[in-house]
PDB file of N, CA and C in Angstrom:
ATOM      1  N   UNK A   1     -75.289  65.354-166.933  1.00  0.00           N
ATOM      2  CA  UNK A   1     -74.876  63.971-166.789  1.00  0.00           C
ATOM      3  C   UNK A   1     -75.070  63.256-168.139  1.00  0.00           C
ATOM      4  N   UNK A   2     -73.987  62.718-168.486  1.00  0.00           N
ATOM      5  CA  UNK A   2     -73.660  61.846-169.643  1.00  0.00           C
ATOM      6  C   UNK A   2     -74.042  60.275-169.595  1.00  0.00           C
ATOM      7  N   UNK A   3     -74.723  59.117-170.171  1.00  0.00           N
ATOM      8  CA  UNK A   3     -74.200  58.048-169.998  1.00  0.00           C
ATOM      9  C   UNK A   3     -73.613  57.439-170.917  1.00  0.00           C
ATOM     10  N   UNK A   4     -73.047  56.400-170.629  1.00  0.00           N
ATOM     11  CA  UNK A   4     -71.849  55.479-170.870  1.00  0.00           C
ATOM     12  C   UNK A   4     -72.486  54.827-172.219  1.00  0.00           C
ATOM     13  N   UNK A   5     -71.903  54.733-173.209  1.00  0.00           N
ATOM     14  CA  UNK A   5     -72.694  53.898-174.291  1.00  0.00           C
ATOM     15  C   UNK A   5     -72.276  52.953-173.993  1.00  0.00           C
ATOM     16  N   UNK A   6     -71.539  51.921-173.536  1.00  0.00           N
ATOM     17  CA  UNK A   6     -70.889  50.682-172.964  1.00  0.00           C
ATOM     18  C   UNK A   6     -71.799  50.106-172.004  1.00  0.00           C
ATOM     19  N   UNK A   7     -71.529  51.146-170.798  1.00  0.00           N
ATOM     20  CA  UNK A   7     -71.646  50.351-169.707  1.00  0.00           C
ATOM     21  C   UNK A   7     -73.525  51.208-168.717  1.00  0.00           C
ATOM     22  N   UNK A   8     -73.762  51.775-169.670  1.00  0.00           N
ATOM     23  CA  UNK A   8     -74.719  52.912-168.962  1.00  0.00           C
ATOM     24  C   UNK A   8     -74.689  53.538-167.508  1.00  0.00           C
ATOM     25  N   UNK A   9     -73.346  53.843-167.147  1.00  0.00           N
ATOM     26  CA  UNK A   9     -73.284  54.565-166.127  1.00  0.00           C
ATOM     27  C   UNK A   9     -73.426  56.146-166.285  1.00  0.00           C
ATOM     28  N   UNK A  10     -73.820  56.871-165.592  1.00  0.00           N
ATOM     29  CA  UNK A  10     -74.354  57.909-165.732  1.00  0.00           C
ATOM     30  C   UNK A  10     -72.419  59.088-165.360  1.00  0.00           C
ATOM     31  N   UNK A  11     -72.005  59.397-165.790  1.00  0.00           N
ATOM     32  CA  UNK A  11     -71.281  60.567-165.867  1.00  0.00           C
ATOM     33  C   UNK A  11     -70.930  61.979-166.229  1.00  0.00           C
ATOM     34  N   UNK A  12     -70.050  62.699-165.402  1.00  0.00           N
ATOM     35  CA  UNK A  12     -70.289  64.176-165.511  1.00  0.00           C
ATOM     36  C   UNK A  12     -69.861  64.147-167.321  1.00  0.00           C
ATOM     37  N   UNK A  13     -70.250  65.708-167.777  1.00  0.00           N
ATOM     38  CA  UNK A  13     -69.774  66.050-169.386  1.00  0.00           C
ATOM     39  C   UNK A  13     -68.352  65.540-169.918  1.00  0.00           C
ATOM     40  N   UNK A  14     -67.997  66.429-168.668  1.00  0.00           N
ATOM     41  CA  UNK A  14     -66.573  66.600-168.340  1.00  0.00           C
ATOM     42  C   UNK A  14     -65.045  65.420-167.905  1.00  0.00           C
ATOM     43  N   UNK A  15     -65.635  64.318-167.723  1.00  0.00           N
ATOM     44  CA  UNK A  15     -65.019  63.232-167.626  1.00  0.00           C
ATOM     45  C   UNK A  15     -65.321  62.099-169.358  1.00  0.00           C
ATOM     46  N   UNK A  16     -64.281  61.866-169.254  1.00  0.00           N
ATOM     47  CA  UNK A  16     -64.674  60.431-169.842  1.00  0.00           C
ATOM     48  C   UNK A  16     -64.221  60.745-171.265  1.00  0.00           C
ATOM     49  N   UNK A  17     -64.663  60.055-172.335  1.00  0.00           N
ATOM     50  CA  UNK A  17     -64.681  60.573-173.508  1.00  0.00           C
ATOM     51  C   UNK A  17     -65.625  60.509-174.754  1.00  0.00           C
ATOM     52  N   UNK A  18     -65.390  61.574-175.415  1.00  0.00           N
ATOM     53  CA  UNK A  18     -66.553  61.702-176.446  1.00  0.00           C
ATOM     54  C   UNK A  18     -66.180  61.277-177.731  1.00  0.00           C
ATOM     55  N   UNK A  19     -66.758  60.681-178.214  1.00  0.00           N
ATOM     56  CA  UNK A  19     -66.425  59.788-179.532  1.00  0.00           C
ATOM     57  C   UNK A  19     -67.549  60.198-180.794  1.00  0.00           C
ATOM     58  N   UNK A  20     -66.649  61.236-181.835  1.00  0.00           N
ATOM     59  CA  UNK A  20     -68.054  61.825-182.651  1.00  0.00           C
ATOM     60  C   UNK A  20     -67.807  61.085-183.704  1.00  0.00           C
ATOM     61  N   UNK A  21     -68.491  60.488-184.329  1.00  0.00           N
ATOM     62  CA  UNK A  21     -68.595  59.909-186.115  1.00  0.00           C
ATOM     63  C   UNK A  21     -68.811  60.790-187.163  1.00  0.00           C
ATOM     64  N   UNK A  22     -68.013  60.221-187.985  1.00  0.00           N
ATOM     65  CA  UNK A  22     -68.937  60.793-189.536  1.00  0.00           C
ATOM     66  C   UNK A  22     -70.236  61.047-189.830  1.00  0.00           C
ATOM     67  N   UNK A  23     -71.265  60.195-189.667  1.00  0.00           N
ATOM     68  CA  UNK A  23     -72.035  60.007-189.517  1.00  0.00           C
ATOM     69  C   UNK A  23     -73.066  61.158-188.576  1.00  0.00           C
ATOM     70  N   UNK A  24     -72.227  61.557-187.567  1.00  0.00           N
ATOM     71  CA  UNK A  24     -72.700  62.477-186.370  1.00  0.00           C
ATOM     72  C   UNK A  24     -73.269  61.906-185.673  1.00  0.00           C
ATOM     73  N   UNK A  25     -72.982  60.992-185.242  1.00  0.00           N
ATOM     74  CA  UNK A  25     -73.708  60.085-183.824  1.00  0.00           C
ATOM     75  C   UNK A  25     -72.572  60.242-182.835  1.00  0.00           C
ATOM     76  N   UNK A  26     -72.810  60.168-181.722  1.00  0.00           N
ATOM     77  CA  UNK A  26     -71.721  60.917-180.237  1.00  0.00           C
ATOM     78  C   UNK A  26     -72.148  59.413-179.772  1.00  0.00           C
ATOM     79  N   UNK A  27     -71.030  59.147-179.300  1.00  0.00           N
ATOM     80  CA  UNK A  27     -70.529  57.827-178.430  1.00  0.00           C
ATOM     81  C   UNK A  27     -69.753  58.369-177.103  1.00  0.00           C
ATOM     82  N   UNK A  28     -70.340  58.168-176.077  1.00  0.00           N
ATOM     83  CA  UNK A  28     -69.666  58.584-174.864  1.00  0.00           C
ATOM     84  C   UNK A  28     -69.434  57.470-173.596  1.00  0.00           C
ATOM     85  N   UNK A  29     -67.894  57.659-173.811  1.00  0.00           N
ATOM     86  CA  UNK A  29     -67.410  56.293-172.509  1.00  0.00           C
ATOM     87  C   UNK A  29     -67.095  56.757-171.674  1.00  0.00           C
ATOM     88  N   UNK A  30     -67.018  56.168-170.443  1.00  0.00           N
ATOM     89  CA  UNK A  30     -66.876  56.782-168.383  1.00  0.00           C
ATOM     90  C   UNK A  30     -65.579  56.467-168.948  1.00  0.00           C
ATOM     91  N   UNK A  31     -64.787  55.473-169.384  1.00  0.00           N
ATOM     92  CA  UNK A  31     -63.492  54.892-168.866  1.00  0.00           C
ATOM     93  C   UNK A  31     -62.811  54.626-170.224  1.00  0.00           C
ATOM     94  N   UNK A  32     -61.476  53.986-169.855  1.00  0.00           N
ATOM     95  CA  UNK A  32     -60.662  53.075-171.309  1.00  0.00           C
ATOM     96  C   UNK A  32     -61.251  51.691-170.931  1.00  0.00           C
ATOM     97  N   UNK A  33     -62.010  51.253-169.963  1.00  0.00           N
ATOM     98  CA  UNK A  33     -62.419  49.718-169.696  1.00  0.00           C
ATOM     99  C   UNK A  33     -63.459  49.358-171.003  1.00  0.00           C
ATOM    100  N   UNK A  34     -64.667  50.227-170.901  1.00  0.00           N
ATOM    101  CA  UNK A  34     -65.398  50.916-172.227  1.00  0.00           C
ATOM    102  C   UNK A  34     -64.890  50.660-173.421  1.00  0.00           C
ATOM    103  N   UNK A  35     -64.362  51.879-173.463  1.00  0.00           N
ATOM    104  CA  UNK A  35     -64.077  52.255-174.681  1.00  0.00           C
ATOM    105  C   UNK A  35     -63.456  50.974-175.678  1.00  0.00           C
ATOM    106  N   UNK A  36     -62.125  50.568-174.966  1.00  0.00           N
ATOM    107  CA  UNK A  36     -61.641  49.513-175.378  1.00  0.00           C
ATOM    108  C   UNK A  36     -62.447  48.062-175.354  1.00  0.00           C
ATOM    109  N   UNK A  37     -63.234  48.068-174.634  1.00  0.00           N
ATOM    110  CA  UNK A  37     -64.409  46.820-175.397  1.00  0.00           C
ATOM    111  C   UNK A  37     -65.279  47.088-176.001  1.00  0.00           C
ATOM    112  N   UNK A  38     -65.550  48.190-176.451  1.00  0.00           N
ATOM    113  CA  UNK A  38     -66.525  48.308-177.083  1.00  0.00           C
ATOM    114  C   UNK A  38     -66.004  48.375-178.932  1.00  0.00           C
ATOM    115  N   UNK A  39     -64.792  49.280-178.385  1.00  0.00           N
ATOM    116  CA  UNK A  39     -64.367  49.663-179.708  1.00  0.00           C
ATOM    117  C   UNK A  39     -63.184  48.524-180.268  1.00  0.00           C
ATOM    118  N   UNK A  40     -61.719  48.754-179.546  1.00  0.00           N
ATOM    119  CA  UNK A  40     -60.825  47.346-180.108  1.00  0.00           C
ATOM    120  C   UNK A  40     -61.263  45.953-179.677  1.00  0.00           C
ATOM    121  N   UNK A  41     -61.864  45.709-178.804  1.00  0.00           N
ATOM    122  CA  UNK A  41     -62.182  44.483-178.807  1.00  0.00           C
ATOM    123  C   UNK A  41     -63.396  44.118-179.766  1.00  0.00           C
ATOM    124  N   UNK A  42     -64.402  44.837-179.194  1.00  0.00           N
ATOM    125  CA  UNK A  42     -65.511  44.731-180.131  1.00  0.00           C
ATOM    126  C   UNK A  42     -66.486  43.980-179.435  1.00  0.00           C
ATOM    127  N   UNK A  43     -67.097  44.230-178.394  1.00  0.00           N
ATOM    128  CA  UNK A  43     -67.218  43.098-177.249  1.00  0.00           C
ATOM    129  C   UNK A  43     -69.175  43.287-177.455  1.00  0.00           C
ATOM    130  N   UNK A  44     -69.895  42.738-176.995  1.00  0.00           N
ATOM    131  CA  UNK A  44     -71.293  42.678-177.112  1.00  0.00           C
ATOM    132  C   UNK A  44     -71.394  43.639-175.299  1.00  0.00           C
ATOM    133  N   UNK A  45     -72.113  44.468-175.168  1.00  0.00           N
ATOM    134  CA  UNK A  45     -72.942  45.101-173.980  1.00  0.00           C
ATOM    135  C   UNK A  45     -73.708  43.844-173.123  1.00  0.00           C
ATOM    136  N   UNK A  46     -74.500  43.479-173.787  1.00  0.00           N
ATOM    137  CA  UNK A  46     -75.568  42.405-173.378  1.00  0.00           C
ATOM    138  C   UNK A  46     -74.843  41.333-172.649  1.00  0.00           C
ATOM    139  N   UNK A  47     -73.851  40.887-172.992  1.00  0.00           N
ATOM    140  CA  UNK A  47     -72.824  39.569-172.432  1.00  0.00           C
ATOM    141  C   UNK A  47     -72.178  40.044-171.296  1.00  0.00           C
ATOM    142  N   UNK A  48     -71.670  41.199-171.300  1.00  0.00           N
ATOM    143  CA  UNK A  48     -70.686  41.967-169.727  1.00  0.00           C
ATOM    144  C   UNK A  48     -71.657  41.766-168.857  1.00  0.00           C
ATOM    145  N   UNK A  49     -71.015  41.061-167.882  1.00  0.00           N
ATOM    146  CA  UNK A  49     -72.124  40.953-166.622  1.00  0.00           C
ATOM    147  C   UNK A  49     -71.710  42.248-165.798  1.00  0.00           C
ATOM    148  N   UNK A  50     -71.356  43.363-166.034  1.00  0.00           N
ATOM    149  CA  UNK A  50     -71.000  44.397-165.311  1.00  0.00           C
ATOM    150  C   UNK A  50     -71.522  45.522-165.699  1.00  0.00           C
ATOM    151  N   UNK A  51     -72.433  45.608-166.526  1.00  0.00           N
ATOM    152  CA  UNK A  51     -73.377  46.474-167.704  1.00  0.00           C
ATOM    153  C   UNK A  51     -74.840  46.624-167.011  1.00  0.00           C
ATOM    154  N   UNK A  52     -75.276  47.795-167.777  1.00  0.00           N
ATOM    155  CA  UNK A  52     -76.593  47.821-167.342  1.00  0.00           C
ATOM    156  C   UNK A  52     -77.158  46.992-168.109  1.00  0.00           C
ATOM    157  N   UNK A  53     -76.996  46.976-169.542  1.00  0.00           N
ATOM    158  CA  UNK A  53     -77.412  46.066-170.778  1.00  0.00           C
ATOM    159  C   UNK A  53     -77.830  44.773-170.557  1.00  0.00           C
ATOM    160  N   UNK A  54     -76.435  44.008-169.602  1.00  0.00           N
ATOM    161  CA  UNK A  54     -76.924  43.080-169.072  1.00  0.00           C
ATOM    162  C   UNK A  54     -77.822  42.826-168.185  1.00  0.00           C
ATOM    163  N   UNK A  55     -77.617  43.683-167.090  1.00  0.00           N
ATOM    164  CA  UNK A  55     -78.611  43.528-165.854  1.00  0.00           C
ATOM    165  C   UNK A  55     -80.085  43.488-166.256  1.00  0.00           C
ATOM    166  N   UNK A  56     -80.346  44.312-167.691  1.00  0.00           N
ATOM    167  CA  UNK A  56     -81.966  44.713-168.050  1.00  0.00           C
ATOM    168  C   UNK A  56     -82.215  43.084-168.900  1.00  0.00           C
ATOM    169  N   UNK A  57     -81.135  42.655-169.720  1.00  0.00           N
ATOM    170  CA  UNK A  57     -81.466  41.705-170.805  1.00  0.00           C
ATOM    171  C   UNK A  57     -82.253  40.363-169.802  1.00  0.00           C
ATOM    172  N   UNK A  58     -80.820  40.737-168.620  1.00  0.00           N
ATOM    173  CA  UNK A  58     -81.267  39.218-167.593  1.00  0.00           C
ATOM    174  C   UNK A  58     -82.864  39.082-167.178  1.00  0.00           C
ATOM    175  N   UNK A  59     -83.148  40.780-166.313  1.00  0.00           N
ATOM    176  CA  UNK A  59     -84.120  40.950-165.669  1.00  0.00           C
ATOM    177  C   UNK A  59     -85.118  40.792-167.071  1.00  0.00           C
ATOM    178  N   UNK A  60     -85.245  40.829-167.856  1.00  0.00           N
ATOM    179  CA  UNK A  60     -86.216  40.878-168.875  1.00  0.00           C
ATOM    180  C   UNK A  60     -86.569  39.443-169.289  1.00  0.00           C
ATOM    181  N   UNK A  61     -85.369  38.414-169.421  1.00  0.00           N
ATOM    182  CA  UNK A  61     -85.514  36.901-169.606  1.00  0.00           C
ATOM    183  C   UNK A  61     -86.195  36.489-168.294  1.00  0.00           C
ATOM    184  N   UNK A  62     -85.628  36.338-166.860  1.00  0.00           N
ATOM    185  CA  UNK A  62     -86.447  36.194-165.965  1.00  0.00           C
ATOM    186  C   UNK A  62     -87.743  36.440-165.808  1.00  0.00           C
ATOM    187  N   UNK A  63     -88.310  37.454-166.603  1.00  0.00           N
ATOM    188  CA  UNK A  63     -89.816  37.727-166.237  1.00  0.00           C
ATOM    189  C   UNK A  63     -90.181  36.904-167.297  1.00  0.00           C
ATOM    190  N   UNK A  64     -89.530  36.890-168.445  1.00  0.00           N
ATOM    191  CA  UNK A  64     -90.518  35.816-169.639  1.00  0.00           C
ATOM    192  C   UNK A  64     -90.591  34.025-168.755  1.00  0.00           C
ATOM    193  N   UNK A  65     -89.375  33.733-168.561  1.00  0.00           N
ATOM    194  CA  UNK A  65     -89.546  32.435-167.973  1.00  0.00           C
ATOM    195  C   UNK A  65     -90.669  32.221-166.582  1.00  0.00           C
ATOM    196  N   UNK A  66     -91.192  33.612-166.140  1.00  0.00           N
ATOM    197  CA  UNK A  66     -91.633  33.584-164.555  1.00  0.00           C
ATOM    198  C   UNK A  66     -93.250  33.566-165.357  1.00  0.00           C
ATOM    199  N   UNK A  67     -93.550  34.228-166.977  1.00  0.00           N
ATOM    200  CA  UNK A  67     -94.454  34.099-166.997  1.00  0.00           C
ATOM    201  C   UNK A  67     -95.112  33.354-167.873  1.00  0.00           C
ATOM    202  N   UNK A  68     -93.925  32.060-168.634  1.00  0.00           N
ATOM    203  CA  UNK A  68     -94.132  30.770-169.006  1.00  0.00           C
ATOM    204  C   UNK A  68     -94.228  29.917-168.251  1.00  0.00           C
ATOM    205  N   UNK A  69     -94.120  29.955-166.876  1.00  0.00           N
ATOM    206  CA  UNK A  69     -94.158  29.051-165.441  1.00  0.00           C
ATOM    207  C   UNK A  69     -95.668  29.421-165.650  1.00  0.00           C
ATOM    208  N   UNK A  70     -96.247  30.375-165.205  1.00  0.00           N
ATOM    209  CA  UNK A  70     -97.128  30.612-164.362  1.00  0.00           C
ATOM    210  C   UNK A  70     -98.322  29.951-165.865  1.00  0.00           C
ATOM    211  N   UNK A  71     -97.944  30.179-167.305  1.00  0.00           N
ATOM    212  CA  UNK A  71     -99.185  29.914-168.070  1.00  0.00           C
ATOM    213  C   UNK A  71     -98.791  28.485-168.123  1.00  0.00           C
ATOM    214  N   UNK A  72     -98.310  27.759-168.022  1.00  0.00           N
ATOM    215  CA  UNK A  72     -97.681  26.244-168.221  1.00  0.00           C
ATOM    216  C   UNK A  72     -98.991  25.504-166.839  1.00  0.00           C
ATOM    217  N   UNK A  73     -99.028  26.504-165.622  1.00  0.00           N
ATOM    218  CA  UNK A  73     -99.361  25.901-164.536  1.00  0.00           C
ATOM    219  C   UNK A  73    -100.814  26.088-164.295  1.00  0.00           C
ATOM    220  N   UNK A  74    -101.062  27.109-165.679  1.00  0.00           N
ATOM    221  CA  UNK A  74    -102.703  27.546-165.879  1.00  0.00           C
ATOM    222  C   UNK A  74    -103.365  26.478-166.707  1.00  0.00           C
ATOM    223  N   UNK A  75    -102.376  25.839-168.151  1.00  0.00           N
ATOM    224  CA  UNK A  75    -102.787  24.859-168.821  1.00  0.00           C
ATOM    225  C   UNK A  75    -102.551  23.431-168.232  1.00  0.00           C
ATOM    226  N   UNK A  76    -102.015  23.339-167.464  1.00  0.00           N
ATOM    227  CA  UNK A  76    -101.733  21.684-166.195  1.00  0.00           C
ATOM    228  C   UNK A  76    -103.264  22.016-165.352  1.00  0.00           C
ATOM    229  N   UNK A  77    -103.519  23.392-164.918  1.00  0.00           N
ATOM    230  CA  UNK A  77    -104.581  23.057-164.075  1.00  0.00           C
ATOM    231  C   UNK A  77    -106.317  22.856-165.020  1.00  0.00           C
ATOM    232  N   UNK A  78    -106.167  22.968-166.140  1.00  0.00           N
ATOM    233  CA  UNK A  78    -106.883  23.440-166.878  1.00  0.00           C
ATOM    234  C   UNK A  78    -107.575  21.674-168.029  1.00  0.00           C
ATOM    235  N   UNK A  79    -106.048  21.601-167.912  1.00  0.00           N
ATOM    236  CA  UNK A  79    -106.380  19.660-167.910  1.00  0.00           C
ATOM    237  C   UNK A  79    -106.507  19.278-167.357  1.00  0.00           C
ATOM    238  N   UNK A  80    -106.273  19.126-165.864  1.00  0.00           N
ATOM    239  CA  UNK A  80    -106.941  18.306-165.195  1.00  0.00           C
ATOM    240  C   UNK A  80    -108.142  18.756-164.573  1.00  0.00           C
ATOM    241  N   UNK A  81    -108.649  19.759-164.662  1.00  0.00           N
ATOM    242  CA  UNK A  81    -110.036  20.207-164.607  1.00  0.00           C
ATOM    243  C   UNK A  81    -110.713  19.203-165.796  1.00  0.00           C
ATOM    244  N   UNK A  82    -110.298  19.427-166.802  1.00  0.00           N
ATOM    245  CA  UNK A  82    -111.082  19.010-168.155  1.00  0.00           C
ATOM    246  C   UNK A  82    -111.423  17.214-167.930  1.00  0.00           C
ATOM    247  N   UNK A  83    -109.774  16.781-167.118  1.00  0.00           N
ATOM    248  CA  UNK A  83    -109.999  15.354-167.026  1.00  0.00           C
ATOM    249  C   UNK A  83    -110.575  14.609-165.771  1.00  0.00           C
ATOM    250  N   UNK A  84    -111.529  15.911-165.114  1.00  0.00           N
ATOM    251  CA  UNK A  84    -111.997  15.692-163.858  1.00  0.00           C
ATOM    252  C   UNK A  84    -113.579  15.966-164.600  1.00  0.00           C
ATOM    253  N   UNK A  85    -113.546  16.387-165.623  1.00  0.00           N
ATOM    254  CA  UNK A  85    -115.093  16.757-166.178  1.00  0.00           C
ATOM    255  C   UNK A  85    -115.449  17.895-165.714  1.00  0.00           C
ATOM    256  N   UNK A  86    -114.632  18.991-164.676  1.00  0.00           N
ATOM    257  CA  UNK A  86    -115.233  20.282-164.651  1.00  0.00           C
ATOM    258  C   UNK A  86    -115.132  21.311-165.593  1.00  0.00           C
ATOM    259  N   UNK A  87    -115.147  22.210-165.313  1.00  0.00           N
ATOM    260  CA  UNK A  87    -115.650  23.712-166.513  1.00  0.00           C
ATOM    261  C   UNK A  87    -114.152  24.482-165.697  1.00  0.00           C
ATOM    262  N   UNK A  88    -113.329  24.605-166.738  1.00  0.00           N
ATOM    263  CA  UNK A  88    -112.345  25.640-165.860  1.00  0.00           C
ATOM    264  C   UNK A  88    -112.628  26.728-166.291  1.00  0.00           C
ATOM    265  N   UNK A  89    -112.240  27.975-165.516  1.00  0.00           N
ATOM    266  CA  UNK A  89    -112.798  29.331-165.361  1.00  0.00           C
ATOM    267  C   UNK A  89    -111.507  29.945-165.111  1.00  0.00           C
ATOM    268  N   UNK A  90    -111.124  30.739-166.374  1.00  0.00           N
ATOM    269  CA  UNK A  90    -110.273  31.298-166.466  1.00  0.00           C
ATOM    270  C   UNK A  90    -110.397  33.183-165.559  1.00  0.00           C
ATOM    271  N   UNK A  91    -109.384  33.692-164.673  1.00  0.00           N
ATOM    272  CA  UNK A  91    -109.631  34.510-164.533  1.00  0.00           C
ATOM    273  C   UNK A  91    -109.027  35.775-165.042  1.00  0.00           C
ATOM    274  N   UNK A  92    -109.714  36.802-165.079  1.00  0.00           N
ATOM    275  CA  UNK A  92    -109.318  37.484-165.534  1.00  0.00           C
ATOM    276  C   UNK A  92    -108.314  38.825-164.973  1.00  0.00           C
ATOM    277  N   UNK A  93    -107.361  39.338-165.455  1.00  0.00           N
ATOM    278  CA  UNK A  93    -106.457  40.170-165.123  1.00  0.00           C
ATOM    279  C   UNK A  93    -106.789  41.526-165.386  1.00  0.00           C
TER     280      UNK A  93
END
């Protein structure tokens, strides 16, 4: 099983196509949907909402924002501890 440099879908050897460089780096696309954005269009992975690229970039921003929530709501509780005159007690992970 091959994957997709485009779109990271996993495909047989035998399908799709293989794209060798000068260089010797192997580029392998499932489809012409691929190929042609990657190559004549020239398209970014990360932006196709139909990509794995994307699905990981998203899921990866979501966890940063889930864990700027959660320290945002550690330093809110942490002042008003301070402006209550208690001792906040950070716990540990």
């Amino acid at each position: 099983m091959t994957k997709c440099s485009f779109c990271g879908i996993e495909e047989h050897d035998f399908k799709g196509v293989h794209l060798i460089k000068n260089d010797g780096t192997i580029d392998f696309f499932c489809g012409s949907k691929c190929r042609k954005n990657a190559l004549k269009l020239g398209r970014d992975k990360r932006r196709m909402k139909w990509t794995e690229a994307y699905r990981l970039s998203r899921a990866k921003a979501e966890a940063d924002a889930a864990r700027l929530k959660e320290k945002a709501a550690e330093v809110k509780a942490a002042k008003s501890a301070k402006a209550e005159g208690k001792v906040a007690v950070k716990a540990k992970k």
